[in-house]
Protein backbone atom coordinates (compact mmCIF):
# COMPACT_ATOMS: atom_id res chain seq x y z
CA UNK A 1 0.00 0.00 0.00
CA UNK A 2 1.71 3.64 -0.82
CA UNK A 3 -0.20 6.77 1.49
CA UNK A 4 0.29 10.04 0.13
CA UNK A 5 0.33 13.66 1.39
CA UNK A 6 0.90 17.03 -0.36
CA UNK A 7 1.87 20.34 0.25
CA UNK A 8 1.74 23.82 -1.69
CA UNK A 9 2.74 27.17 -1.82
CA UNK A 10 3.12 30.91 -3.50
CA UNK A 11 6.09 31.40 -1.70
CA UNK A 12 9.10 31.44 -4.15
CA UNK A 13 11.27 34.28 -2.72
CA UNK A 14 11.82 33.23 0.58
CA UNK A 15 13.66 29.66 0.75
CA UNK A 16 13.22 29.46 4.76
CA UNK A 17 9.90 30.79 4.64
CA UNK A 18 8.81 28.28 1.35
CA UNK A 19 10.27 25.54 3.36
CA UNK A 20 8.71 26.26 6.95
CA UNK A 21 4.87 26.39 5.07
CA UNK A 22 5.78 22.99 3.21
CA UNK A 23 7.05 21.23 6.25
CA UNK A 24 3.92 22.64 8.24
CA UNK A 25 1.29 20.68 5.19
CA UNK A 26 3.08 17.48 5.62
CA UNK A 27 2.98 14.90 8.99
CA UNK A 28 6.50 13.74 9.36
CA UNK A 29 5.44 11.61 11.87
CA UNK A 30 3.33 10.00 9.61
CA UNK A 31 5.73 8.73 6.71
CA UNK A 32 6.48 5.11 6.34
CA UNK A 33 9.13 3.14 6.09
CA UNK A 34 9.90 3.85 2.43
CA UNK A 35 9.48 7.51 0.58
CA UNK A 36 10.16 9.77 -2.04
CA UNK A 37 9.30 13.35 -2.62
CA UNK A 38 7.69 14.65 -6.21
CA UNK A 39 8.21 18.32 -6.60
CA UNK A 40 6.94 20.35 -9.13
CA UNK A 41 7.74 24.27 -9.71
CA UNK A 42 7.16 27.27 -11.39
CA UNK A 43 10.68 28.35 -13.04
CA UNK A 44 12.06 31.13 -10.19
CA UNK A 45 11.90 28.48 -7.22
CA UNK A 46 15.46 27.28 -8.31
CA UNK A 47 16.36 30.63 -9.90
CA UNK A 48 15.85 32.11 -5.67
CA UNK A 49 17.09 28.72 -3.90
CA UNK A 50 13.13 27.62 -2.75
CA UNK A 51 13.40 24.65 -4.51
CA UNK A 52 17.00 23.72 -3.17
CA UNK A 53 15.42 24.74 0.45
CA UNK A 54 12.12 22.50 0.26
CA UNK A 55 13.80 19.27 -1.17
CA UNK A 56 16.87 19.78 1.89
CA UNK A 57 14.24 20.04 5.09
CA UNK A 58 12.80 16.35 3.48
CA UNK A 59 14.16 13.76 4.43
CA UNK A 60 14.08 11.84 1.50
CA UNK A 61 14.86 11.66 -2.10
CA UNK A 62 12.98 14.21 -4.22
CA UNK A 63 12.74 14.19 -8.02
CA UNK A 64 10.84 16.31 -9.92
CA UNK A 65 10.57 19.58 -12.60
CA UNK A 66 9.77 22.64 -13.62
CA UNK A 67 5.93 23.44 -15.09
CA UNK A 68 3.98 26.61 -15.97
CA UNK A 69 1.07 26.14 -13.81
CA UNK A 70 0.38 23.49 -11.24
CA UNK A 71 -0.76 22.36 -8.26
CA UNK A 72 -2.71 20.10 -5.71
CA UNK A 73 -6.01 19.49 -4.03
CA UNK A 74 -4.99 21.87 -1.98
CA UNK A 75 -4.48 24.83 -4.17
CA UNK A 76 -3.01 25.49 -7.61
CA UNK A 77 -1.77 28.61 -10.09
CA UNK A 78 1.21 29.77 -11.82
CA UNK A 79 4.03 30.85 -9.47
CA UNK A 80 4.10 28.13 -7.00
CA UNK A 81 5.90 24.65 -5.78
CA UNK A 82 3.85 21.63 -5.33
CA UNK A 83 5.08 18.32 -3.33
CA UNK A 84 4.01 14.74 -3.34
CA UNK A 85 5.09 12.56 -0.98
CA UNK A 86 4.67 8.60 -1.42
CA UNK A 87 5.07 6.71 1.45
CA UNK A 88 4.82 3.14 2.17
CA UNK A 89 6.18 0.24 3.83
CA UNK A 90 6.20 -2.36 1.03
CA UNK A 91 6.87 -0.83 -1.49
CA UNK A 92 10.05 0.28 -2.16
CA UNK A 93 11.38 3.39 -3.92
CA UNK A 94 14.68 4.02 -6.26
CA UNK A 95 16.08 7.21 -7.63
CA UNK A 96 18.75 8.37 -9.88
CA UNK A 97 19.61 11.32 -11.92
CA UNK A 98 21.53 10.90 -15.73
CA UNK A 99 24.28 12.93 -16.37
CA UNK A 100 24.39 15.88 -19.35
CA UNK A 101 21.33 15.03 -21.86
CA UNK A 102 22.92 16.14 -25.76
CA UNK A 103 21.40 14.64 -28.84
CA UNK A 104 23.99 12.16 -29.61
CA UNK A 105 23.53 10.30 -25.95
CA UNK A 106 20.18 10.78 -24.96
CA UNK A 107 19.34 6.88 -25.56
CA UNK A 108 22.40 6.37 -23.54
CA UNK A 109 21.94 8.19 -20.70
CA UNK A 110 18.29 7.53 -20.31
CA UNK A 111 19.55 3.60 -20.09
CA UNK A 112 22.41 4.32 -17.48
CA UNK A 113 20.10 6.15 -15.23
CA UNK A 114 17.68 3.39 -15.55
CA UNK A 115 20.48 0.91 -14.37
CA UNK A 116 21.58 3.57 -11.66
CA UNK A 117 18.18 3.16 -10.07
CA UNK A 118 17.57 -0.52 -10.71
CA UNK A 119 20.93 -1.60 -9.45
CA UNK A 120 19.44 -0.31 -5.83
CA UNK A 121 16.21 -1.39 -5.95
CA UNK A 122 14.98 -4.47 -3.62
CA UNK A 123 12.95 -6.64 -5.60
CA UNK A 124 11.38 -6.73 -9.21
CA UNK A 125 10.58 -3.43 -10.86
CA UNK A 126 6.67 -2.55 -11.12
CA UNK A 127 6.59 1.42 -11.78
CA UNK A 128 8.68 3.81 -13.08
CA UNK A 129 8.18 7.61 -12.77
CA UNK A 130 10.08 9.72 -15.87
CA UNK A 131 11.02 13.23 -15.84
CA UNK A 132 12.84 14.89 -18.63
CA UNK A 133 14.16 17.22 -20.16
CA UNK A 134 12.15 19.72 -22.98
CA UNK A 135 14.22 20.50 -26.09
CA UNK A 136 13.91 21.17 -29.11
CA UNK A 137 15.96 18.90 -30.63
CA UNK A 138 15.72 15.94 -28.74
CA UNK A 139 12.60 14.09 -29.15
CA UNK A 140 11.24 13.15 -25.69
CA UNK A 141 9.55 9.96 -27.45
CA UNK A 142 13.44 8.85 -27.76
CA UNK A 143 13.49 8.55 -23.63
CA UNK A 144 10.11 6.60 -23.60
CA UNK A 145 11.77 3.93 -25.85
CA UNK A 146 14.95 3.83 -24.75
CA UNK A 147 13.41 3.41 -21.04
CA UNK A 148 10.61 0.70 -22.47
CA UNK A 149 13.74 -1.11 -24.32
CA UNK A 150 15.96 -1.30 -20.70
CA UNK A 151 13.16 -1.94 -18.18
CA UNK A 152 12.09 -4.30 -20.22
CA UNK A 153 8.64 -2.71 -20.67
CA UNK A 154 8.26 -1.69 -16.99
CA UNK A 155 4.84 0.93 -16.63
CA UNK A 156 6.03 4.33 -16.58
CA UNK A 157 4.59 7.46 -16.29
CA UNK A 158 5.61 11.06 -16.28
CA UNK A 159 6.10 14.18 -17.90
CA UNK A 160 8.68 17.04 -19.88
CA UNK A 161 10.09 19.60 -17.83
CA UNK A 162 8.08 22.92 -19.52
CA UNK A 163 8.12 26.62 -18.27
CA UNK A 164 5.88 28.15 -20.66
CA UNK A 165 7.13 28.43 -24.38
CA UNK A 166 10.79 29.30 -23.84
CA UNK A 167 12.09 25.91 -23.53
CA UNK A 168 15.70 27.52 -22.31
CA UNK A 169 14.35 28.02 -19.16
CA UNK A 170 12.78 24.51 -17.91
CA UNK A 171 14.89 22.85 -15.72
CA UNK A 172 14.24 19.00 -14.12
CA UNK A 173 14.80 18.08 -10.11
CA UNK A 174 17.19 16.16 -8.18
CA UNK A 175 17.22 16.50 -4.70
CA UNK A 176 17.19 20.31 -5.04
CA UNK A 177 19.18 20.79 -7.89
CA UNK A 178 17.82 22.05 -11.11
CA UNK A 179 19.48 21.39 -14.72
CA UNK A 180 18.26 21.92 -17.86
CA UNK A 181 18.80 18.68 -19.93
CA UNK A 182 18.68 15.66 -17.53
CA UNK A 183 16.74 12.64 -16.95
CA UNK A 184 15.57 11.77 -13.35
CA UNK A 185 13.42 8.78 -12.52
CA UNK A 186 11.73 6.93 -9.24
CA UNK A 187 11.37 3.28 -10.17
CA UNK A 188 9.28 1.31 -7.70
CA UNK A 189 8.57 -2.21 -6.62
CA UNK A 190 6.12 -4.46 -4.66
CA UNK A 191 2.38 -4.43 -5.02
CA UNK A 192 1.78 -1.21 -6.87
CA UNK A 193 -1.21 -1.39 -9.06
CA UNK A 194 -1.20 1.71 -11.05
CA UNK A 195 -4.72 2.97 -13.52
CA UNK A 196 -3.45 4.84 -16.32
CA UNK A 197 -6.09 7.09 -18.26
CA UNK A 198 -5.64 8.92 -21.29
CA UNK A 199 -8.00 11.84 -23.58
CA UNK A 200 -6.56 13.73 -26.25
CA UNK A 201 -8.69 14.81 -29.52
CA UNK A 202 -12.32 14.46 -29.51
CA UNK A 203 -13.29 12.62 -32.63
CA UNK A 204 -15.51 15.95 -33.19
CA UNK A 205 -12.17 18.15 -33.42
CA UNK A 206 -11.11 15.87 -36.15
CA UNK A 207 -10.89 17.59 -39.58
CA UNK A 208 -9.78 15.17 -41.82
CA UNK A 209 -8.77 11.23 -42.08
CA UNK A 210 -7.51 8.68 -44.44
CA UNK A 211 -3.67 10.07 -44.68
CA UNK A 212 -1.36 7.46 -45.19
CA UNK A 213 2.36 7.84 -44.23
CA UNK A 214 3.99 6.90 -47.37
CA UNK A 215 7.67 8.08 -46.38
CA UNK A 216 9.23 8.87 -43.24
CA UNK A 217 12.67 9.01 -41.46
CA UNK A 218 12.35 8.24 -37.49
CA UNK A 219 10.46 11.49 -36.66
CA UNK A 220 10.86 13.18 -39.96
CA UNK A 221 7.17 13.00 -41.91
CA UNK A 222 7.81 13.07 -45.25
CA UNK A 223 5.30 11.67 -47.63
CA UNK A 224 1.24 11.31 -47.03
CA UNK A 225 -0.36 9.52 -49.63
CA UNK A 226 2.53 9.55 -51.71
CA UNK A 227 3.05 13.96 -51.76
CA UNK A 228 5.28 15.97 -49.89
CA UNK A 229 3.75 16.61 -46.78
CA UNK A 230 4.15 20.34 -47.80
CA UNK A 231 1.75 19.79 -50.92
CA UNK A 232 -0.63 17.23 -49.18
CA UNK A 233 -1.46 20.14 -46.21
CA UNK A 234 -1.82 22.78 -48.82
CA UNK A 235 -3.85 20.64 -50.44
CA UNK A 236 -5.91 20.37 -47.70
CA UNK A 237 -6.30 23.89 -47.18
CA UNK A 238 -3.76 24.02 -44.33
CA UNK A 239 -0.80 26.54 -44.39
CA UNK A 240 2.62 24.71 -43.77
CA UNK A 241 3.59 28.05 -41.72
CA UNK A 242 0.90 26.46 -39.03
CA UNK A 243 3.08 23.75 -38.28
CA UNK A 244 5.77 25.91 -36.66
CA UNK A 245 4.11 26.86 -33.56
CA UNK A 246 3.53 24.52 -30.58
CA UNK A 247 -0.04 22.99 -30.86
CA UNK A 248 -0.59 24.70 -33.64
CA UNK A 249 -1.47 21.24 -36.11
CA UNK A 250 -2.31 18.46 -33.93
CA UNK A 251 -2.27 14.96 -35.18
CA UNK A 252 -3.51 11.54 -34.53
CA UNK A 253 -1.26 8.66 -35.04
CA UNK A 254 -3.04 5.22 -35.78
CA UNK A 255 0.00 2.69 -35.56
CA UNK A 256 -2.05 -0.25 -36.07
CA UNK A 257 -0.85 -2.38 -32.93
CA UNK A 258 -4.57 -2.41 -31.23
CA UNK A 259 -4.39 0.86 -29.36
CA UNK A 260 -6.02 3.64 -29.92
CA UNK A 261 -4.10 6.36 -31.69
CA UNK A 262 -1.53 8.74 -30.16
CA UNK A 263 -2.23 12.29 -30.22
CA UNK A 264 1.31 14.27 -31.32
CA UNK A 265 1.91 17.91 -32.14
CA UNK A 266 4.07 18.53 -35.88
CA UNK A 267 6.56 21.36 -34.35
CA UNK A 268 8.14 22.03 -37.38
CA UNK A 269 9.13 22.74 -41.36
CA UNK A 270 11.95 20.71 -41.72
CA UNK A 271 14.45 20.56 -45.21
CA UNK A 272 13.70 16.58 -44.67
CA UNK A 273 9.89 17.07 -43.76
CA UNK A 274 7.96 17.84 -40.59
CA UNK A 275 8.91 16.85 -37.79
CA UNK A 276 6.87 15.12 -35.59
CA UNK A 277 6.21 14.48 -31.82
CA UNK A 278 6.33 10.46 -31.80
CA UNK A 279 7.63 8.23 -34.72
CA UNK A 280 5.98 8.19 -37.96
CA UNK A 281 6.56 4.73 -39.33
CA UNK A 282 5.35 3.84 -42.87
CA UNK A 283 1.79 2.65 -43.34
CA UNK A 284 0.98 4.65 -40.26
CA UNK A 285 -2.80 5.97 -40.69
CA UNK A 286 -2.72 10.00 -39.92
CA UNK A 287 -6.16 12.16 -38.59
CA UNK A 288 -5.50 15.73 -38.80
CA UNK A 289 -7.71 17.77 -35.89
CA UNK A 290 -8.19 21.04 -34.69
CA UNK A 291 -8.15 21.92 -31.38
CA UNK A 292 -9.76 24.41 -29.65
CA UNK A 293 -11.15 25.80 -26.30
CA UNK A 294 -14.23 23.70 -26.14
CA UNK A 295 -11.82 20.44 -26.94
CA UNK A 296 -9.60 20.69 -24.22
CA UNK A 297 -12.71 21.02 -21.56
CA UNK A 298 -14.69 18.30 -23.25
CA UNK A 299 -11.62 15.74 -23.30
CA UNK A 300 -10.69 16.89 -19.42
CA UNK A 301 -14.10 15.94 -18.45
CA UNK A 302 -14.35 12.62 -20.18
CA UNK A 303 -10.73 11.69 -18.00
CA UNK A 304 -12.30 12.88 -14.84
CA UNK A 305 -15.54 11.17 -15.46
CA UNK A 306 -13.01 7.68 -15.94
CA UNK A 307 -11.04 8.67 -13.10
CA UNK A 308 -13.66 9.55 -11.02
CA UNK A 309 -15.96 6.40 -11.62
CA UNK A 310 -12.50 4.83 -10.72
CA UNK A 311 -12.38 6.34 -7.31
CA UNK A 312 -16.15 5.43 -6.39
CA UNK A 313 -15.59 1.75 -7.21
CA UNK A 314 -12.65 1.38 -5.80
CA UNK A 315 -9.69 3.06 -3.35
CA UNK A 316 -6.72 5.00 -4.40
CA UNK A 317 -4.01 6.65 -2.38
CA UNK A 318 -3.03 9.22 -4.88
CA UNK A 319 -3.68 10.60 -8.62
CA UNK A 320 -1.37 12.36 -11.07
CA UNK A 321 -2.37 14.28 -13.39
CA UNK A 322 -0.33 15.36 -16.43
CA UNK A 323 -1.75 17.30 -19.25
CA UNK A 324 -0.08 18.76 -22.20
CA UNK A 325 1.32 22.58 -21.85
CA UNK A 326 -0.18 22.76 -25.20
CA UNK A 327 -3.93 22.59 -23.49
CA UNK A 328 -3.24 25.29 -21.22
CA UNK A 329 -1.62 27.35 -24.02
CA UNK A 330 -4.92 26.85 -26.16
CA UNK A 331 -7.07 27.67 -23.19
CA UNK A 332 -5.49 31.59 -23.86
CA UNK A 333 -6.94 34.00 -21.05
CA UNK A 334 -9.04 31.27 -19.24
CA UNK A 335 -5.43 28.87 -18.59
CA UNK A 336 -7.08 27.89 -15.74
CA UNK A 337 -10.09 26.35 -16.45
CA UNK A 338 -8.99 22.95 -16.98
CA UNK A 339 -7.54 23.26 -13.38
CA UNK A 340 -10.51 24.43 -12.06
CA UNK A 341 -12.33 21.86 -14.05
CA UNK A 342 -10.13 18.72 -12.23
CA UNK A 343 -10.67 20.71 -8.55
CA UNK A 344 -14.40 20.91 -9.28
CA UNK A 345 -14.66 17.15 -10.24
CA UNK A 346 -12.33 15.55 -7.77
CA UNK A 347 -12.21 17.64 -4.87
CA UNK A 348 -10.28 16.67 -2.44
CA UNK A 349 -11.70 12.83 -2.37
CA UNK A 350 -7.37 11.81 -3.01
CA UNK A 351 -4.02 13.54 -2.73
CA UNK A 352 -3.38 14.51 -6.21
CA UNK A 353 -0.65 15.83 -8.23
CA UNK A 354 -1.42 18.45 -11.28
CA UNK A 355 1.30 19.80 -13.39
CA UNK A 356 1.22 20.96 -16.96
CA UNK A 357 3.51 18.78 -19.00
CA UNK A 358 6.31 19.39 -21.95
CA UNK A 359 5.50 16.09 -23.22
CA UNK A 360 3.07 13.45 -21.85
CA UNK A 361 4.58 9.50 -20.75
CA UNK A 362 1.56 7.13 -20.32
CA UNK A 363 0.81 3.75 -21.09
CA UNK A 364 -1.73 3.00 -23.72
CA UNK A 365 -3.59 -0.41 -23.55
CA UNK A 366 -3.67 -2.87 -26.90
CA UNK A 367 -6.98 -4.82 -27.76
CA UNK A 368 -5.70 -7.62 -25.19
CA UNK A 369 -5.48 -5.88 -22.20
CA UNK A 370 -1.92 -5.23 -22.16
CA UNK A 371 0.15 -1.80 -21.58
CA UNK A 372 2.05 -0.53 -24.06
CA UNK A 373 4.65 2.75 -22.60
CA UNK A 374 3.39 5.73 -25.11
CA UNK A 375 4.97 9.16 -25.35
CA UNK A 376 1.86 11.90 -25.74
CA UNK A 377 1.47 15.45 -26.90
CA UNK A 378 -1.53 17.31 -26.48
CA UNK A 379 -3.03 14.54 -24.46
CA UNK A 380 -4.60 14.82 -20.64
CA UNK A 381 -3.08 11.68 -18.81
CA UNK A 382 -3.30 10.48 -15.36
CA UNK A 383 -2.51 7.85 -12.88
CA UNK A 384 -4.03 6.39 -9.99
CA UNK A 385 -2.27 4.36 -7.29
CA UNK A 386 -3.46 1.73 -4.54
C-alpha cells in the first residue's frame, strides 16, 4: 500500500519561509518506512534557492521539474511549488539522476540512469516515474523507448520539464538541484497497481482522415499519400507556416498495434519534412484535428468522469495528473479552467498531483489488455495508485 500527502505554496522568494509552510502541510510523523518526494515548480523556485530549500528540510529523495502552472487538491496557479510525498512500507522506492542530456547520448543516458536506479532497488521493478528534459531537438519519445527497451517494458509514467514556451528556461529536479537537460526517474517495486487514463482529440475536433504515411525518417514525416507533406497540407487547405508553432497542427497517429491512436503535435518545417512528436513509421494511418477551447474542456471531463468512476468503485491513495502545456496554451486567457475543471470534479476525495507537461509518458492499452509505454502530446493523462 503507498499513502500520500501534499503540500503547496506561492512562496518562491523566501527559501526558509517556502520551506517552513511545506514542512507545516506534511505529517513527518506519519511517513512510512519507504518515501520519495515529487516536486513540481514554477521556473524562479530554483532561480531564488526555494526549490533547493524545500527538497533539503525532506528527508528523502525528491525528483521532480519545472511546469507553468500546477498544483494540488490543496491549491493550484502559476508561481508556486507543489510536493508529493509517497510513502509506504512495502513498497520500495529508487532514484537516480543521468548525467548531461545532448542529442547524440540521450538513448544512452536515459539507459544508465535506468540501471543507476535498478541496481538499488529491492525486488522486481513494477513502476517507473520519468522526468525529462524539454528541447527542441531531442525528441522526448526517444526517452520513452529507450526506457521501455531497458526496463524491459516496466509501466512508466511522467512528464517534460516545460516553463511556458521558452524551452531555455525549464529545468528538471534532483534532490534540489535544477538542470536543464537531464533525466531523473523513481522506479518502484512491490504491489503497486497503477490505472493509467488517457484523452486527447475528440473525434468531433477531427478535420480530416484517411492520410497514409507513405515516407518517413524516425520522426521526420515526409510523404502522405505519396506527396510531400508540404503539398498534401496545402492541399488540404492548411498553411505549412501552421506547423511551426507549438499545438498549432495536432495529429492523430493510428499505428495499427490495437491501441487507440496517439495524439502528437508537428513542431516544425523541416528541409527533410515535418517533424513530428512520436515516430511516424510507414503505413501509419494520420487524422488531422483542430483543437480548440471547447476540446480541451470536453476531453478533461471525459478523464475525470473515468477517473472519477475509478475512485467510487474502488480506493486509491493518490492521482497524477499530467496534461499537455499545449492545453493550457490553447485555453489563452481562461489557462485555468482545466484546473478548475479537475478541482471541481475531484475535490479533495485523493491527494493529487497536477502539473502541466512538456511532453506526456503514459501507457496506452492494446486490444488484449496489455500496456504498451506511449509518449503523448496534447493529451490529458493520469494515474491512480493503490
Amino acid at each position: 500500500m503507498i499513502k500520500a500527502q501534499t503540500a503547496f505554496t506561492t512562496e518562491l522568494d523566501d527559501p526558509a519561509a517556502a520551506a517552513e509552510e511545506i514542512l507545516s502541510q506534511i505529517d513527518l510523523s506519519a511517513l512510512l518506512k519507504n518515501n520519495v518526494g515529487i516536486i513540481t515548480f514554477y521556473q524562479d523556485a530554483h532561480e531564488t534557492g526555494v526549490l533547493e530549500a524545500v527538497a533539503k528540510a525532506l528527508p528523502f529523495d525528491t525528483v521532480g521539474c519545472s511546469v507553468a502552472s500546477g498544483g494540488n487538491e490543496r491549491e493550484f496557479g502559476h508561481e508556486q511549488l507543489s510536493v508529493a510525498v509517497l510513502s509506504s512500507d512495502d513498497v520500495k522506492f529508487s532514484t537516480a539522476a543521468s548525467g548531461e542530456i545532448t542529442p547524440e547520448n540521450a538513448e544512452a543516458e536515459a539507459r544508465a540512469c535506468y540501471r543507476d536506479a535498478r541496481s538499488r532497488l529491492d525486488g522486481e521493478p513494477s513502476l517507473l516515474l520519468v522526468f525529462g528534459p524539454i528541447s527542441k531537438v531531442i525528441a522526448g519519445d526517444r526517452y520513452t523507448r529507450a526506457l521501455n527497451d531497458e526496463s524491459g517494458g516496466v509501466p512508466m509514467f511522467g512528464t517534460l520539464s516545460n516553463a511556458g514556451v521558452v524551452y531555455e528556461d525549464a529545468r528538471v529536479a534532483y534532490n534540489g538541484k535544477a538542470r536543464e537537460l537531464m533525466v531523473t526517474l523513481v522506479l518502484m517495486s512491490g504491489d503497486v497497481k497503477p490505472r493509467f487514463y488517457t484523452r486527447a482529440i475528440s473525434d468531433s475536433s477531427i478535420t480530416r482522415r484517411g492520410a497514409f504515411v507513405t515516407e518517413s525518417d524516425g520522426y521526420i514525416l515526409k510523404k502522405v499519400n505519396g506527396l510531400t507533406v508540404r503539398d498534401y497540407l496545402l492541399g488540404i487547405g492548411v498553411p505549412t507556416s501552421t506547423a511551426g508553432s507549438t499545438a498549432s497542427l495536432p495529429i492523430l497517429i493510428d499505428y495499427k498495434d490495437g491501441t487507440k491512436p496517439t495524439a502528437y503535435s508537428m513542431y516544425g518545417d523541416t528541409e527533410r519534412g515535418m517533424l513530428v512528436g512520436g515516430l511516424v513509421p510507414v503505413g501509419a494511418e494520420i487524422a488531422f484535428a483542430v483543437v480548440d477551447y471547447r476540446s480541451v474542456i470536453d476531453t478533461a471531463e471525459d478523464a475525470l468522469e473515468m477517473i472519477r468512476a475509478e475512485l467510487d468503485a474502488s480506493s486509491a491513495s493518490a492521482v497524477f495528473i499530467i496534461p499537455c502545456l499545449s492545453r493550457f496554451l490553447t485555453l489563452g486567457h481562461m489557462a485555468d479552467d482545466e484546473m478548475k475543471k479537475t478541482a471541481e470534479v475531484l475535490g479533495r476525495r485523493v491527494p493529487y498531483l497536477f502539473l502541466y507537461s512538456g511532453g506526456e509518458i503514459c501507457p496506452v492499452s492494446d486490444a488484449d489488455g496489455r500496456f504498451i509505454n506511449r509518449f503523448h502530446n496534447m493529451t490529458y493523462t493520469a494515474m491512480a495508485l493503490n
